[in-house]
Protein backbone atom coordinates (compact mmCIF):
# COMPACT_ATOMS: atom_id res chain seq x y z
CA UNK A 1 0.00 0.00 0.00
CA UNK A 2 1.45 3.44 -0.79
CA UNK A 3 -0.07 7.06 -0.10
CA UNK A 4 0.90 10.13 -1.56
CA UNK A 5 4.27 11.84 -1.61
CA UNK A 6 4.74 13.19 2.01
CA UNK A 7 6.41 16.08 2.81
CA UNK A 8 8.58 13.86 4.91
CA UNK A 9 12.42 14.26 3.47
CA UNK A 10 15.78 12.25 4.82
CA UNK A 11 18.85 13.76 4.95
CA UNK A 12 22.42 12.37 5.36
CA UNK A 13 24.23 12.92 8.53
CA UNK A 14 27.36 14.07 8.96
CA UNK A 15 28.33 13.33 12.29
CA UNK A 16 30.82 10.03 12.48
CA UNK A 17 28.64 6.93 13.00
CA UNK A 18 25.36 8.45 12.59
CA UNK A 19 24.86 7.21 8.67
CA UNK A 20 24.78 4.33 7.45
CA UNK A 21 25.05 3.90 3.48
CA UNK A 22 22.50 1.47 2.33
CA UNK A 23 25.06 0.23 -0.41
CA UNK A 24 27.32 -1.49 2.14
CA UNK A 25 25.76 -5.33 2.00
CA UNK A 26 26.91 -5.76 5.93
CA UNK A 27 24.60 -3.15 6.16
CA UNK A 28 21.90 -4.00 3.94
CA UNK A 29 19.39 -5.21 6.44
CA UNK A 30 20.47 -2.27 9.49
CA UNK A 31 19.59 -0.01 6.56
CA UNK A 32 17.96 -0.86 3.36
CA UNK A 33 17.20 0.67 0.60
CA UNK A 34 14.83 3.56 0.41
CA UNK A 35 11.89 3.89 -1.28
CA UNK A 36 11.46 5.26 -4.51
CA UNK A 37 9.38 8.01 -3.14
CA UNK A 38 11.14 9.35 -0.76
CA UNK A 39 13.99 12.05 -1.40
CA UNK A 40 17.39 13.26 -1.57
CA UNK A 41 18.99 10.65 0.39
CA UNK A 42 20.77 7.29 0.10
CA UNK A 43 21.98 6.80 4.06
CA UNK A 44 19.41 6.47 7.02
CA UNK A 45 19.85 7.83 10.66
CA UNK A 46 20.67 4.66 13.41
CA UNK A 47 21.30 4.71 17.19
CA UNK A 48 21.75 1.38 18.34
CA UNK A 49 22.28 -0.64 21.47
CA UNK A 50 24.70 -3.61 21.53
CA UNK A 51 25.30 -6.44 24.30
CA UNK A 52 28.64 -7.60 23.03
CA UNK A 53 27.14 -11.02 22.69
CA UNK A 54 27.37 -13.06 19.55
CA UNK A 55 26.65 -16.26 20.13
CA UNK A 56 23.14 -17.93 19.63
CA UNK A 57 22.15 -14.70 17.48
CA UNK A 58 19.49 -14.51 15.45
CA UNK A 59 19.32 -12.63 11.84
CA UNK A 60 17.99 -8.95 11.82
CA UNK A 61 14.48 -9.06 12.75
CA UNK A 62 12.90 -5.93 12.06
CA UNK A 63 10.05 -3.21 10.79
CA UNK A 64 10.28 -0.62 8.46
CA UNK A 65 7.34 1.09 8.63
CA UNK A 66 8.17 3.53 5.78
CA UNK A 67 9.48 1.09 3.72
CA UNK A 68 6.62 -1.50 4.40
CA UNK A 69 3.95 0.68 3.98
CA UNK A 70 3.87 3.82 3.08
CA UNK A 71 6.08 7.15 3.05
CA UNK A 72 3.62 8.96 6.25
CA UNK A 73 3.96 5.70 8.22
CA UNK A 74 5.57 5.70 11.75
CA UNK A 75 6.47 3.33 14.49
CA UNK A 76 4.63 5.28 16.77
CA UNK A 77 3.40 2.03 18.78
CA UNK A 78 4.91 -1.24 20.46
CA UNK A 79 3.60 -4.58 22.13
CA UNK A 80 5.51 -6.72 24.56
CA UNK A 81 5.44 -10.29 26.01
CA UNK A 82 7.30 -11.25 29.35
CA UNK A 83 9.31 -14.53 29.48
CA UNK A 84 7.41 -17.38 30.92
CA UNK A 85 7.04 -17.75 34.20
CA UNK A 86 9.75 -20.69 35.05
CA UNK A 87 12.62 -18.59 33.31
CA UNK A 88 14.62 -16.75 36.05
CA UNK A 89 15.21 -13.99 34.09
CA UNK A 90 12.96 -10.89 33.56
CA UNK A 91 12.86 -9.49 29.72
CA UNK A 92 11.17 -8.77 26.38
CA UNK A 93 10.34 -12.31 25.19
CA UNK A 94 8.29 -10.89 22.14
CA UNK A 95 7.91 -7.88 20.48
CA UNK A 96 4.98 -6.13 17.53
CA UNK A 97 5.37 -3.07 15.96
CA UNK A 98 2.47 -0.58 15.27
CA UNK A 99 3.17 1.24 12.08
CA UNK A 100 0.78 3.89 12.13
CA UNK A 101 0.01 6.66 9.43
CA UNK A 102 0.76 10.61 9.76
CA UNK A 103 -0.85 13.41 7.92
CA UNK A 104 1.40 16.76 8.48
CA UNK A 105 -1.81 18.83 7.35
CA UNK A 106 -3.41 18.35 10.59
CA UNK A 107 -1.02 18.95 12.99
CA UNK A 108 -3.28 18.95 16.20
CA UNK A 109 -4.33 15.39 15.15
CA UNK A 110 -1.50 13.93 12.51
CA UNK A 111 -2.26 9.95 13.23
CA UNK A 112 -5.06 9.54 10.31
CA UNK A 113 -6.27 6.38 12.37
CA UNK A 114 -4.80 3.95 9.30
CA UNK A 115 -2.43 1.57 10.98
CA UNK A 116 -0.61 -2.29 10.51
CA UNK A 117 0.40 -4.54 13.24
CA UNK A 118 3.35 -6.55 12.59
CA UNK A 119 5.29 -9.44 14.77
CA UNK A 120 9.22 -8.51 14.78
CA UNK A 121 10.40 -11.04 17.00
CA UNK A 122 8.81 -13.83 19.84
CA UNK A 123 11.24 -16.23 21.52
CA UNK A 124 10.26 -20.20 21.65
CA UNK A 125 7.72 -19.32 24.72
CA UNK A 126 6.21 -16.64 26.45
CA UNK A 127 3.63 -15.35 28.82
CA UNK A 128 0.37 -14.36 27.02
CA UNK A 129 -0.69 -10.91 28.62
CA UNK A 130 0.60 -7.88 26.31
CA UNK A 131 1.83 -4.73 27.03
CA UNK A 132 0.88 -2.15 24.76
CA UNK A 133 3.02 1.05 24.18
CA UNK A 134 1.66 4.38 21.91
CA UNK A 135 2.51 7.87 21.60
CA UNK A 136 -0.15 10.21 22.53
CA UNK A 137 -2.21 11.39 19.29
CA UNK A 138 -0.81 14.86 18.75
CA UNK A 139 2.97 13.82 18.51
CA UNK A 140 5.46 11.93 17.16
CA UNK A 141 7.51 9.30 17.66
CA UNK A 142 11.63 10.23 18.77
CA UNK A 143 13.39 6.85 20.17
CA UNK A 144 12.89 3.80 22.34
CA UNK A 145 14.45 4.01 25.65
CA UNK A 146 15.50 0.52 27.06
CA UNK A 147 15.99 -1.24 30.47
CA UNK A 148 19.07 -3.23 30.26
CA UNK A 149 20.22 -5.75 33.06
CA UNK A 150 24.02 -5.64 34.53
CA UNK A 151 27.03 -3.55 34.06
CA UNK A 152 28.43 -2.06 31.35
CA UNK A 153 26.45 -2.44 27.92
CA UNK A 154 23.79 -4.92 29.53
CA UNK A 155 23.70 -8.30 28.22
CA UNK A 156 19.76 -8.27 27.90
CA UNK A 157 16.50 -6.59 26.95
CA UNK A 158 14.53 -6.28 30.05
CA UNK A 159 11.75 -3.83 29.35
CA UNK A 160 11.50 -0.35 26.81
CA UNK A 161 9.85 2.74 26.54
CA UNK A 162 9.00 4.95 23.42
CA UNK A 163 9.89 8.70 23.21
CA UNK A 164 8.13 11.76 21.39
CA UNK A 165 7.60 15.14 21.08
CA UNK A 166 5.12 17.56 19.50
CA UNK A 167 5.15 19.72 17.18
CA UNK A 168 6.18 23.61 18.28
CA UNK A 169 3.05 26.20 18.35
CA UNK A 170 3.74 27.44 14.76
CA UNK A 171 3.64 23.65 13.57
CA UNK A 172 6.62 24.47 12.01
CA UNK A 173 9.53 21.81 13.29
CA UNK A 174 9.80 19.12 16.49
CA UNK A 175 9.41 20.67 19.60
CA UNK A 176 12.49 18.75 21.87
CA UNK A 177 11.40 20.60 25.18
CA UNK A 178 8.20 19.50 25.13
CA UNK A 179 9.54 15.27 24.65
CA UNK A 180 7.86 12.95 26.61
CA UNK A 181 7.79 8.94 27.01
CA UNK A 182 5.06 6.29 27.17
CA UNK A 183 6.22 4.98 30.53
CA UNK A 184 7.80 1.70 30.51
CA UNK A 185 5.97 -1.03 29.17
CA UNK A 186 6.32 -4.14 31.93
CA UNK A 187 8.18 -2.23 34.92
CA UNK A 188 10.63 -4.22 35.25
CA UNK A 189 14.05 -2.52 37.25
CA UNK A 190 17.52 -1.99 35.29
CA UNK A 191 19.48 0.39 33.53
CA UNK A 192 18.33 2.66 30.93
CA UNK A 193 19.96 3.03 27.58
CA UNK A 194 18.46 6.00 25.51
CA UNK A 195 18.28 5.34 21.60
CA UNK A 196 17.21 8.70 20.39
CA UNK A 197 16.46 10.09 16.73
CA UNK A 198 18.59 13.00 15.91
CA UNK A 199 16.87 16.21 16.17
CA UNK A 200 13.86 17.18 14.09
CA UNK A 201 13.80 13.39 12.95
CA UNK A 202 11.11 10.48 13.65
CA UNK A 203 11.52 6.77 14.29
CA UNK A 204 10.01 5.13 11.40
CA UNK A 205 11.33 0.98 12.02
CA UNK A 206 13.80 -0.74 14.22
CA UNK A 207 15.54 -4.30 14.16
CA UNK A 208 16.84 -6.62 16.42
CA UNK A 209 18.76 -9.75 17.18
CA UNK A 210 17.96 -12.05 20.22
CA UNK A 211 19.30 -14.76 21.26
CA UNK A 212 17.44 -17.97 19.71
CA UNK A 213 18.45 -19.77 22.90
CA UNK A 214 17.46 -18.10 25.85
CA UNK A 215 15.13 -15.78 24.23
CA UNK A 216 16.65 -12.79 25.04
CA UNK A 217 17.27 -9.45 22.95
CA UNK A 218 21.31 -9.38 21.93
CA UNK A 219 21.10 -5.89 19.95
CA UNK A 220 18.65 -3.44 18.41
CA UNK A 221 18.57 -0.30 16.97
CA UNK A 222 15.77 2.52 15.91
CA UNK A 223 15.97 3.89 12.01
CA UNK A 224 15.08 7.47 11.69
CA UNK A 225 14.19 10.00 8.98
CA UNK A 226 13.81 13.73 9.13
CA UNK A 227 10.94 15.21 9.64
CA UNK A 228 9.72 17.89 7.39
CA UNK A 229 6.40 20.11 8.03
């Protein structure tokens, strides 16, 4: 399904490790290539989180929202499953993306109500309550926060959080002091790690890699484009 050309645009960034050039085939799945109708650009904005663990991994699961289904569609939305009850661990044991579809004319409202649900990742078993995560109607989506367990990078995904922001009062560009969160999705305790669009972008798709093993999220990252009233 494909709407319109958006006034959404992506540019390049220049600070180091901030773009990634679709071209590179080690990087073909962290950042594919773009859609024929959006503009300019050839690299797409990535923060990413990274255990340090490589064993049991997964390949990239992920959602491009943009990509998948149309240039005004956002990941503005995220369900989670805890592990089952006899692991000892607490953490994201499955994940869905909501891709949901933005209309810059109306920027009090911009969600149009249009919107796809689809699975990213679900480890061999899990508990069957979800936790459901979405921005507030009048914003947009700016990064997933995580809760990580142990020192230094974390080895695990134990719970996450999606950022946004509004737009300022002339609905002209992102309004940063006005960012908020969703609140975490389970509650469980740990460290946070803050994957964050650059400014005056929005986070359109993310991917992953878990560990097929134990279940557990190894890496993931948040892919952004600018955002362009």
């Amino acid at each position: 399904m494909r709407i319109a050309r958006s006034a959404f645009a992506l540019f390049a960034l220049s600070a180091a490790g901030c773009a990634v050039d679709a071209a590179d085939p080690e990087l073909s799945l962290e950042a594919p290539p773009l859609s024929e109708s959006w503009t300019v650009s050839t690299s797409a904005s990535v923060a990413s989180w990274d255990s340090g663990l490589n064993s049991n991994l997964s390949d990239w699961e992920y959602v491009h929202c943009n990509l998948d289904y149309g240039d005004g569609y956002m990941l503005a939305g995220v369900n989670v499953n805890q592990e089952n009850l006899s692991d000892p661990d607490d953490f994201v044991a499955r994940m869905t993306g909501e891709c949901w579809e933005f209309d810059l004319a109306d920027s009090t409202l911009p969600k149009t109500g249009s919107f796809v649900s689809q699975p990213i990742f679900a480890a061999t078993g899990f508990r069957s309550g979800v936790f459901q995560l979405m921005v507030a109607d009048d914003t947009y989506p700016t990064g997933l926060h995580l809760k990580v367990n142990g020192p230094g990078n974390g080895t695990y995904v134990k719970d996450v959080r999606i950022a946004y922001a509004p737009l300022n009062l002339n609905g002209s560009a992102l309004d940063p002091s006005a960012a908020s969160d969703t609140g975490w999705a389970i509650g469980y305790a740990g460290r946070t790690e803050t994957l964050n669009c650059p400014a005056q972008q929005v986070m359109t798709g993310l991917a992953l890699q878990y560990d097929v093993i134990q279940g557990e999220i190894r890496k993931l990252q948040i892919h952004c484009r600018a955002l362009q009233p």
